[in-house]
Protein backbone atom coordinates (compact mmCIF):
# COMPACT_ATOMS: atom_id res chain seq x y z
CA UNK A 1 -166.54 169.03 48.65
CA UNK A 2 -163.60 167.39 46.46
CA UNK A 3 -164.38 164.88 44.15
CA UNK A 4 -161.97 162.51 43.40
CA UNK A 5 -161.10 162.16 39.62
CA UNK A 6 -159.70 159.37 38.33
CA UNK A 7 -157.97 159.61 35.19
CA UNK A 8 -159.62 158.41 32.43
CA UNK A 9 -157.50 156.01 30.89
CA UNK A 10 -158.78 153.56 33.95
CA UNK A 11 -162.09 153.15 32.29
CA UNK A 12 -160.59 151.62 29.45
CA UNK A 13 -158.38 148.94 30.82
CA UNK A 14 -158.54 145.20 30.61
CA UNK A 15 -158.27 143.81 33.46
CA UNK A 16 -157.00 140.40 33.24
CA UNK A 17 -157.60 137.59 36.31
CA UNK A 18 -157.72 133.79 36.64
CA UNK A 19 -161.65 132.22 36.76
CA UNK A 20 -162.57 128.80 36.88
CA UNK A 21 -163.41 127.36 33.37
CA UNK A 22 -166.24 124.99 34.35
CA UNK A 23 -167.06 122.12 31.72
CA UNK A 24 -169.89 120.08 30.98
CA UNK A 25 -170.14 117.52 33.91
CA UNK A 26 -168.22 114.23 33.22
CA UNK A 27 -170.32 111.52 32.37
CA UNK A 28 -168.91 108.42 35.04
CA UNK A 29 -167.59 105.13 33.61
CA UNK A 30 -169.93 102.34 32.56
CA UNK A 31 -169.98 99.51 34.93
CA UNK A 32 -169.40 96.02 33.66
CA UNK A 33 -170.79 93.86 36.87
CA UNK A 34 -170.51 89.84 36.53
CA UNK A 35 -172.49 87.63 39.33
CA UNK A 36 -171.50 84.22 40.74
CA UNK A 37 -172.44 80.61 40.79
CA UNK A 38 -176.22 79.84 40.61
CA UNK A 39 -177.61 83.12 39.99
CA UNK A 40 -178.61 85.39 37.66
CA UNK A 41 -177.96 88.60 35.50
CA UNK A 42 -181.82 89.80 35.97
CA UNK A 43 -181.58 89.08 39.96
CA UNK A 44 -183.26 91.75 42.33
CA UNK A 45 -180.12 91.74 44.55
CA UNK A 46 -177.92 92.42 41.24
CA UNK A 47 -179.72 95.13 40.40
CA UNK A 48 -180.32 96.96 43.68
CA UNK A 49 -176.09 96.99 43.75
CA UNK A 50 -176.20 98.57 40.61
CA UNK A 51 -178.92 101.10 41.39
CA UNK A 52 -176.28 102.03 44.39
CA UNK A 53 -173.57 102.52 41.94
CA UNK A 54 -175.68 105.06 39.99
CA UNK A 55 -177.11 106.59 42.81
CA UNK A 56 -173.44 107.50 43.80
CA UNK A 57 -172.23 108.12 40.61
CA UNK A 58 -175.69 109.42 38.58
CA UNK A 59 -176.16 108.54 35.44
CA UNK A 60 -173.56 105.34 35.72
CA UNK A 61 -174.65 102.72 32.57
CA UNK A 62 -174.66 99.12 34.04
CA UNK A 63 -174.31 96.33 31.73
CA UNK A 64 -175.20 92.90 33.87
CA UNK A 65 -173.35 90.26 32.46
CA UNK A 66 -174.82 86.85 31.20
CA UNK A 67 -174.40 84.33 28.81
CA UNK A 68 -177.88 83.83 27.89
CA UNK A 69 -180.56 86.39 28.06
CA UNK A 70 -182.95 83.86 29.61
CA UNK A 71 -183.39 83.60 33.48
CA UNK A 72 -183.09 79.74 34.09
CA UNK A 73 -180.46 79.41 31.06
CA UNK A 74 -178.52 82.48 32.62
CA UNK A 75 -178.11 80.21 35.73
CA UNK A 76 -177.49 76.86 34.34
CA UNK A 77 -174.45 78.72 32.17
CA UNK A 78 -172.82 79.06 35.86
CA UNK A 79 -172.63 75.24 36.47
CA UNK A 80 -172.33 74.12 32.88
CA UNK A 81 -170.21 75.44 29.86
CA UNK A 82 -166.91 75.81 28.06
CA UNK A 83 -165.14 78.96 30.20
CA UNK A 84 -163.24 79.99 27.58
CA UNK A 85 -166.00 79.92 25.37
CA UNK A 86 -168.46 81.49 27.81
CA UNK A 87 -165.70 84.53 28.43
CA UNK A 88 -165.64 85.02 24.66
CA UNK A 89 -169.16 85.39 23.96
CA UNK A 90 -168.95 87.90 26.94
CA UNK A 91 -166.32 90.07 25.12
CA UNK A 92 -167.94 89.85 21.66
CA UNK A 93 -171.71 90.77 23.37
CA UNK A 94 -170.26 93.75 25.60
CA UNK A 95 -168.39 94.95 22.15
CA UNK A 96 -171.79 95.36 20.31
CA UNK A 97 -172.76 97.47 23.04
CA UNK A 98 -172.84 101.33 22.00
CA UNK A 99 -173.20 102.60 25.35
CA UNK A 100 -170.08 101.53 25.95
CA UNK A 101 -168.00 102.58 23.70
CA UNK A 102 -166.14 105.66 24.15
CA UNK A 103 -167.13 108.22 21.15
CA UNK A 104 -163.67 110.23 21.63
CA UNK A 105 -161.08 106.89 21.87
CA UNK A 106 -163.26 104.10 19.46
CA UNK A 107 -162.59 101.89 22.91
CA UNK A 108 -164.63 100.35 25.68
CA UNK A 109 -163.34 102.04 28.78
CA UNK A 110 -165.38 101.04 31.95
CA UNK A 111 -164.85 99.62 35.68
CA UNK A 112 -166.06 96.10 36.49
CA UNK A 113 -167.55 94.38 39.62
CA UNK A 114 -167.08 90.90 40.06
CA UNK A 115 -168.71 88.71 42.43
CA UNK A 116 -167.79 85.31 43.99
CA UNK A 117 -166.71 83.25 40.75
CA UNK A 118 -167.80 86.33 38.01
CA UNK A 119 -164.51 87.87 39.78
CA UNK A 120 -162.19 85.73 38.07
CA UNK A 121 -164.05 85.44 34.97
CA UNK A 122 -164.27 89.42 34.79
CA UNK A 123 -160.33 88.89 35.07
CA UNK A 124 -159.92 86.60 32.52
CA UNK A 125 -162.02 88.97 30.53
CA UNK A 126 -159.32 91.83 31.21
CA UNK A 127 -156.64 89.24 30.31
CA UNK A 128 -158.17 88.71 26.85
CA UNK A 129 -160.89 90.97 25.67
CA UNK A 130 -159.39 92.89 22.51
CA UNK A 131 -160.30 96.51 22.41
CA UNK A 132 -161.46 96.66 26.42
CA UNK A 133 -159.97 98.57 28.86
CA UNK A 134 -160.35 98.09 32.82
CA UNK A 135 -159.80 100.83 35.04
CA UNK A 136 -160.62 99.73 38.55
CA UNK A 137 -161.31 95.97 38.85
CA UNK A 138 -162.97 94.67 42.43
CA UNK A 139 -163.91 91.37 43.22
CA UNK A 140 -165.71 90.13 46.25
CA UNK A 141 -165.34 86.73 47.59
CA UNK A 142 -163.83 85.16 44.46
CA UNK A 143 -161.36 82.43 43.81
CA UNK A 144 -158.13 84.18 41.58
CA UNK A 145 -155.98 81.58 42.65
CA UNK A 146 -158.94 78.31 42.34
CA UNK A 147 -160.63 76.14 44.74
CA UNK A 148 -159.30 73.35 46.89
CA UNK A 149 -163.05 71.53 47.01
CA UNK A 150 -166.12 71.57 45.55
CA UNK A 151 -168.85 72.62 47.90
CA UNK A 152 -171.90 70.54 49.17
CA UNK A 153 -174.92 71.62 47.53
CA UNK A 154 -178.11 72.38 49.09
CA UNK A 155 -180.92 70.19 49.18
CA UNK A 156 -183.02 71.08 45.97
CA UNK A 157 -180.53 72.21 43.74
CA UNK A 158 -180.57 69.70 40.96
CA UNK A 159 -178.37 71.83 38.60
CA UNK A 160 -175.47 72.12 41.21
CA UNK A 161 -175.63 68.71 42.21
CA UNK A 162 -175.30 67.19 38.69
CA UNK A 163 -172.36 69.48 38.38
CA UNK A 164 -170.82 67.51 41.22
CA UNK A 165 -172.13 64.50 40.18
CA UNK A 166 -169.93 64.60 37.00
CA UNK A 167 -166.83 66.38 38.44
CA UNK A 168 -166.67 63.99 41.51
CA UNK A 169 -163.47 61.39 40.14
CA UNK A 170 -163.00 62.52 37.45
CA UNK A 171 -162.04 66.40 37.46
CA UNK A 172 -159.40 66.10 35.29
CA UNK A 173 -160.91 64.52 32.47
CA UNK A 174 -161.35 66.13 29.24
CA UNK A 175 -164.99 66.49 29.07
CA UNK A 176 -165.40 67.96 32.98
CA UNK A 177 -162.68 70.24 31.87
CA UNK A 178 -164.24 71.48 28.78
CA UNK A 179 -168.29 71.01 30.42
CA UNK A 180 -168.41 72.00 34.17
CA UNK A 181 -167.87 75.64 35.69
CA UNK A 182 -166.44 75.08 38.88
CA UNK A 183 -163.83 72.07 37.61
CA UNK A 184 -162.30 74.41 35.19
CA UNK A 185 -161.16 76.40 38.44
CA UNK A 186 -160.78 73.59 40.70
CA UNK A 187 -156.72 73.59 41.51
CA UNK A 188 -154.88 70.53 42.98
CA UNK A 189 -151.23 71.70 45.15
CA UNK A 190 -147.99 70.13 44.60
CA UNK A 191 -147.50 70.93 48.74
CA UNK A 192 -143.38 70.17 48.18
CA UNK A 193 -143.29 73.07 45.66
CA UNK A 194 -145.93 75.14 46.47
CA UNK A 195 -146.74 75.03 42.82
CA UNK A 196 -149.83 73.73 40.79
CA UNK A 197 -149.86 69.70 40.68
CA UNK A 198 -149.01 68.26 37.78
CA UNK A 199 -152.43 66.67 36.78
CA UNK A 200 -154.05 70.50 37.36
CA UNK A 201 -151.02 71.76 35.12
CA UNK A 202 -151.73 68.86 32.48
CA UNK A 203 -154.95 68.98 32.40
CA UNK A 204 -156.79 72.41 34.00
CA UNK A 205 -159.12 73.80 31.43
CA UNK A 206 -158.94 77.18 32.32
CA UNK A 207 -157.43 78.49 35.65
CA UNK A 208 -153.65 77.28 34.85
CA UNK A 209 -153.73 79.44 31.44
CA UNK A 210 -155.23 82.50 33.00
CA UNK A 211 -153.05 82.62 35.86
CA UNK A 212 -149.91 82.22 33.84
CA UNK A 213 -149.21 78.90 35.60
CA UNK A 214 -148.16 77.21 32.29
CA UNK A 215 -143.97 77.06 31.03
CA UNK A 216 -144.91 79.21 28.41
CA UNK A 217 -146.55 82.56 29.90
CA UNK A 218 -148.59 84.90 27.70
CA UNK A 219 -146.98 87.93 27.82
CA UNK A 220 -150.56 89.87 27.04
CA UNK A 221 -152.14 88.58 29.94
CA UNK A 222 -149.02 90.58 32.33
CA UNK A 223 -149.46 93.76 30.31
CA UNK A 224 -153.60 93.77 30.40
CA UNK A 225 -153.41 93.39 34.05
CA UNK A 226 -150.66 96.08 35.06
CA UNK A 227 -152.82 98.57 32.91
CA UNK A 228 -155.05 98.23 35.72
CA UNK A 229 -155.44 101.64 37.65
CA UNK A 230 -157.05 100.16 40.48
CA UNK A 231 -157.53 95.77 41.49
CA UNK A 232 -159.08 95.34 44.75
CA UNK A 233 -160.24 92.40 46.13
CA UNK A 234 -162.25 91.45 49.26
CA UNK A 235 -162.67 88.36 51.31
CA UNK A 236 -165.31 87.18 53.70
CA UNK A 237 -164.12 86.86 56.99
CA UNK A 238 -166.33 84.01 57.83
CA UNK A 239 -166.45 82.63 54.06
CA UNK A 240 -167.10 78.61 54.45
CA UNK A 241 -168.33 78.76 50.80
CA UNK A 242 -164.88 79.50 48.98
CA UNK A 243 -162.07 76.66 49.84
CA UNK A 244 -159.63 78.27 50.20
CA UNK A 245 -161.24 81.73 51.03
CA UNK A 246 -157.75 83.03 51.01
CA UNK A 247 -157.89 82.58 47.15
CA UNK A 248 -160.00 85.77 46.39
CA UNK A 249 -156.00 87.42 47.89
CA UNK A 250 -154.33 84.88 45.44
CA UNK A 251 -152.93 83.07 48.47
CA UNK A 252 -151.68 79.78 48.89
CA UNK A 253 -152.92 77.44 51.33
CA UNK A 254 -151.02 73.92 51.68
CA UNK A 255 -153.92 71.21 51.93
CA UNK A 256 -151.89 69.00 54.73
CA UNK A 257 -150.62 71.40 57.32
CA UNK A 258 -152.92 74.35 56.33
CA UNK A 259 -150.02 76.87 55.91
CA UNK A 260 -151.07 80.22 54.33
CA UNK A 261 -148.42 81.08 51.64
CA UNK A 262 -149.26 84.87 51.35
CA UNK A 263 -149.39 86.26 47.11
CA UNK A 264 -146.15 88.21 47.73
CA UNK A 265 -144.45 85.09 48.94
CA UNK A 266 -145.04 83.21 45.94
CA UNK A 267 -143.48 82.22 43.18
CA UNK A 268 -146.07 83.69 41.05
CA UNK A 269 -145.74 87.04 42.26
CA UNK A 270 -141.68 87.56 42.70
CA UNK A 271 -141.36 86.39 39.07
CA UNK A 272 -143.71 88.22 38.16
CA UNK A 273 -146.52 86.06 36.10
CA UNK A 274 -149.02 88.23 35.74
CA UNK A 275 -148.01 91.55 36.67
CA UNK A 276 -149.62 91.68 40.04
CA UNK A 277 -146.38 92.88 41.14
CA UNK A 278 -146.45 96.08 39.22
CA UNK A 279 -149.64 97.07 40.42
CA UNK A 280 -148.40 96.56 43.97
CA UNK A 281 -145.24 98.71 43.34
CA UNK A 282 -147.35 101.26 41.93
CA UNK A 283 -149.90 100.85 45.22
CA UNK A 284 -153.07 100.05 43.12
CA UNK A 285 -153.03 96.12 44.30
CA UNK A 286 -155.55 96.20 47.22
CA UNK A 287 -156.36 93.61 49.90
CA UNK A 288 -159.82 94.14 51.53
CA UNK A 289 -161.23 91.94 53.62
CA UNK A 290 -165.14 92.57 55.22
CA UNK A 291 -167.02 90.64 57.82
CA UNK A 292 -169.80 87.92 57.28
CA UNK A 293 -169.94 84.88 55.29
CA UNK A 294 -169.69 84.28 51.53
CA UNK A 295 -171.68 87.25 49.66
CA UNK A 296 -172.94 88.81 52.80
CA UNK A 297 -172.46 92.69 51.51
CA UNK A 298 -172.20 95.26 53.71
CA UNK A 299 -174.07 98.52 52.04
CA UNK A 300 -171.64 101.00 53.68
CA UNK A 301 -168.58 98.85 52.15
CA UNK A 302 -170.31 99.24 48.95
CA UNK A 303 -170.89 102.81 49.05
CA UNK A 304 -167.13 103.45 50.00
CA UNK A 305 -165.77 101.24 47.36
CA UNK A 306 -167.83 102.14 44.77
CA UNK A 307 -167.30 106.35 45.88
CA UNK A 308 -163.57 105.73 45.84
CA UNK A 309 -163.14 103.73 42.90
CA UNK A 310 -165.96 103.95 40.16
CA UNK A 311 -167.30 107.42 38.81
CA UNK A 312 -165.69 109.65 35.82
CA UNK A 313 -162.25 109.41 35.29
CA UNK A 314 -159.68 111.08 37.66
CA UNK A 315 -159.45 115.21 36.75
CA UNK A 316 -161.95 115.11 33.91
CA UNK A 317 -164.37 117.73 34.05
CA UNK A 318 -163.05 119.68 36.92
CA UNK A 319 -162.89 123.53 37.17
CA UNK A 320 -159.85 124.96 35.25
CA UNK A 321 -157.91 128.02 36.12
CA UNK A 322 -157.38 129.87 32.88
CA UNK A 323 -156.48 133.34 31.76
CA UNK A 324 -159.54 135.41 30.94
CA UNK A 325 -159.64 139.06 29.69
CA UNK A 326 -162.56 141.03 30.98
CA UNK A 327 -163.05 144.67 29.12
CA UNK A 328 -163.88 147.87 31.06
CA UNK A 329 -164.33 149.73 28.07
CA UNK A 330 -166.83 152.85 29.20
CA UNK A 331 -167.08 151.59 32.43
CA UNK A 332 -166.86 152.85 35.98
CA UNK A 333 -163.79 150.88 37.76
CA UNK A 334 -166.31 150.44 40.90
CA UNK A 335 -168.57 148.51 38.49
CA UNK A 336 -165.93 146.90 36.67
CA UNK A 337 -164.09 145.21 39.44
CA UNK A 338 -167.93 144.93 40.78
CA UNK A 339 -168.74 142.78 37.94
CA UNK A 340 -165.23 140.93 37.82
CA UNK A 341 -165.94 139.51 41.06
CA UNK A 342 -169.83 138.15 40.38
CA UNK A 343 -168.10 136.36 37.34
CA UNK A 344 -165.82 134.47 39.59
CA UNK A 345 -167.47 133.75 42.53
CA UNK A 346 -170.43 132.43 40.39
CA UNK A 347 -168.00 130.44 38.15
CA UNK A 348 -166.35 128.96 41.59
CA UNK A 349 -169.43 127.76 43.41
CA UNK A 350 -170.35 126.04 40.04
CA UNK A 351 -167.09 124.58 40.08
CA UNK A 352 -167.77 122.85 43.86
């Protein structure tokens, strides 16, 4: 019998191969969510979304945006209240946070979740938070480019109804401007131009400033939007809440022949106002629309947006390919190669 002899020098090389490097599992964004007209940041249905965020993306921090801490004050803030004010108080609250803040960068990096009019306001909050930084922004059913109307309100609902009481004739006044939610995104058409009117131009408390509509444009608000990595924003198909309902696209909709004046049409967008254009050249500006009326949410439309666009950051904490030396020294090369192999197929399945 012949034994094969291998020379010796074999035992002692280093063999050299490329393993997975797996790091500590990235932690996923914090989630800023904002919730619309007449209800709360403590509301069952508010929360349940956010328990779906973190159950796709464990561990996810939520931070449930309000302006007062208090149920029934939380809800009176959406019909009554300076916006500009209200948005402020937002920013500095959110910035005393420490959950989130970002350890390695000294910044707030999160997504957001806006629904009905919290979408807008969560933009606004982009547009002029110092020190916060969007990555994906989604809004459902909200009103970027205003409202044509101001919805009936139901039957009991004393605080909407003295909202409308006030706004009805006299929207453009100072003190609805500067005192009532919904006026300070209500938007009259100039339907010759296409363009704001002149009285929402004049006198708009809000909207016409955070939409860039103004002769002077604030340069910040372009370049806080275009950082966005991801803006997508759904529409109801069967929205009767939102007038226009196109609005949550930015659209324009002329009030006498009911002409839909898509966002890439627009003025607005060709010139560029407030860099909605960039995201669409880089492919990041996203119409969605889903079926049902005004807030009707579909789980499985959740679950997709939220997989696709919320979670850690894009190629953080993946497996790495890197260069490592393994040492044979005094070892069989059966056993070394033997061992070489356990060490990366362990390293790859807890890189899956």
């Amino acid at each position: 019998m012949r034994l094969l002899v291998l020379p010796a020098a074999l035992s002692v090389l280093t063999y050299t191969s490329a393993l997975p490097s797996i790091s500590t599992p990235p932690k996923p964004l914090p989630l800023l969510i904002w919730h619309g007209l007449g209800d709360t940041h403590d509301a069952e249905g508010l929360h349940s979304v956010g328990s779906l965020a973190s159950e796709i993306h464990p561990h996810t921090y939520t931070y449930y945006i309000r302006i007062d801490d208090d149920s029934g004050e939380d809800r009176k803030a959406t019909f009554f209240g300076n916006l500009t004010a209200q948005v402020e108080k937002v920013c500095e609250d959110i910035q005393a946070d420490p959950k989130l803040l970002d350890p390695t960068t000294g910044t707030i990096r999160v997504d957001a979740l806006g629904f009905s009019q919290g979408g807008q306001f969560l933009r606004g909050l982009v547009q002029t938070c110092e020190g916060l930084s969007v990555r994906s922004l989604v809004t459902f059913g909200s009103q970027h480019n205003g409202i044509a109307e101001l919805k009936a309100c139901g039957t009991w609902d004393l605080l909407c109804k003295g909202a409308l009481a006030l706004a009805r004739g006299n929207i453009w006044s100072a003190y609805v401007q500067s005192h009532v939610i919904p006026a300070q995104y209500f938007r009259s058409v100039n339907d010759t131009t296409g363009l704001g009117s002149q009285s929402y131009l004049d006198n708009s408390g809000w909207l016409a400033d955070i939409n860039n509509e103004l002769p002077v444009k604030n340069s910040t608000y372009k370049k806080r939007i275009s950082e966005l990595e991801n803006f997508v924003m759904f529409i109801f198909k069967e929205d009767t809440t939102v007038i226009p309902k196109e609005s949550g696209w930015f659209a324009e909709v002329n009030g006498t022949d009911g002409k839909i004046t898509e966002l890439r049409e627009r003025r607005m967008f060709k010139e560029d106002w407030l860099g909605l254009r960039q995201l669409d050249e880089k492919g990041v500006l996203v119409f969605e629309r889903t079926r049902g009326e005004h807030m009707q949410l579909d789980e499985e439309v959740l679950r997709r947006t939220f997989g696709r666009y919320f979670g850690p950051e894009k190629g953080v904490g993946k497996a790495s390919v890197e260069e490592e030396s393994v040492e044979c020294v005094g070892r069989s090369w059966v056993a070394c190669f033997g061992g070489l192999l356990e060490t990366a197929r362990g390293r790859w399945h807890a890189g899956l």
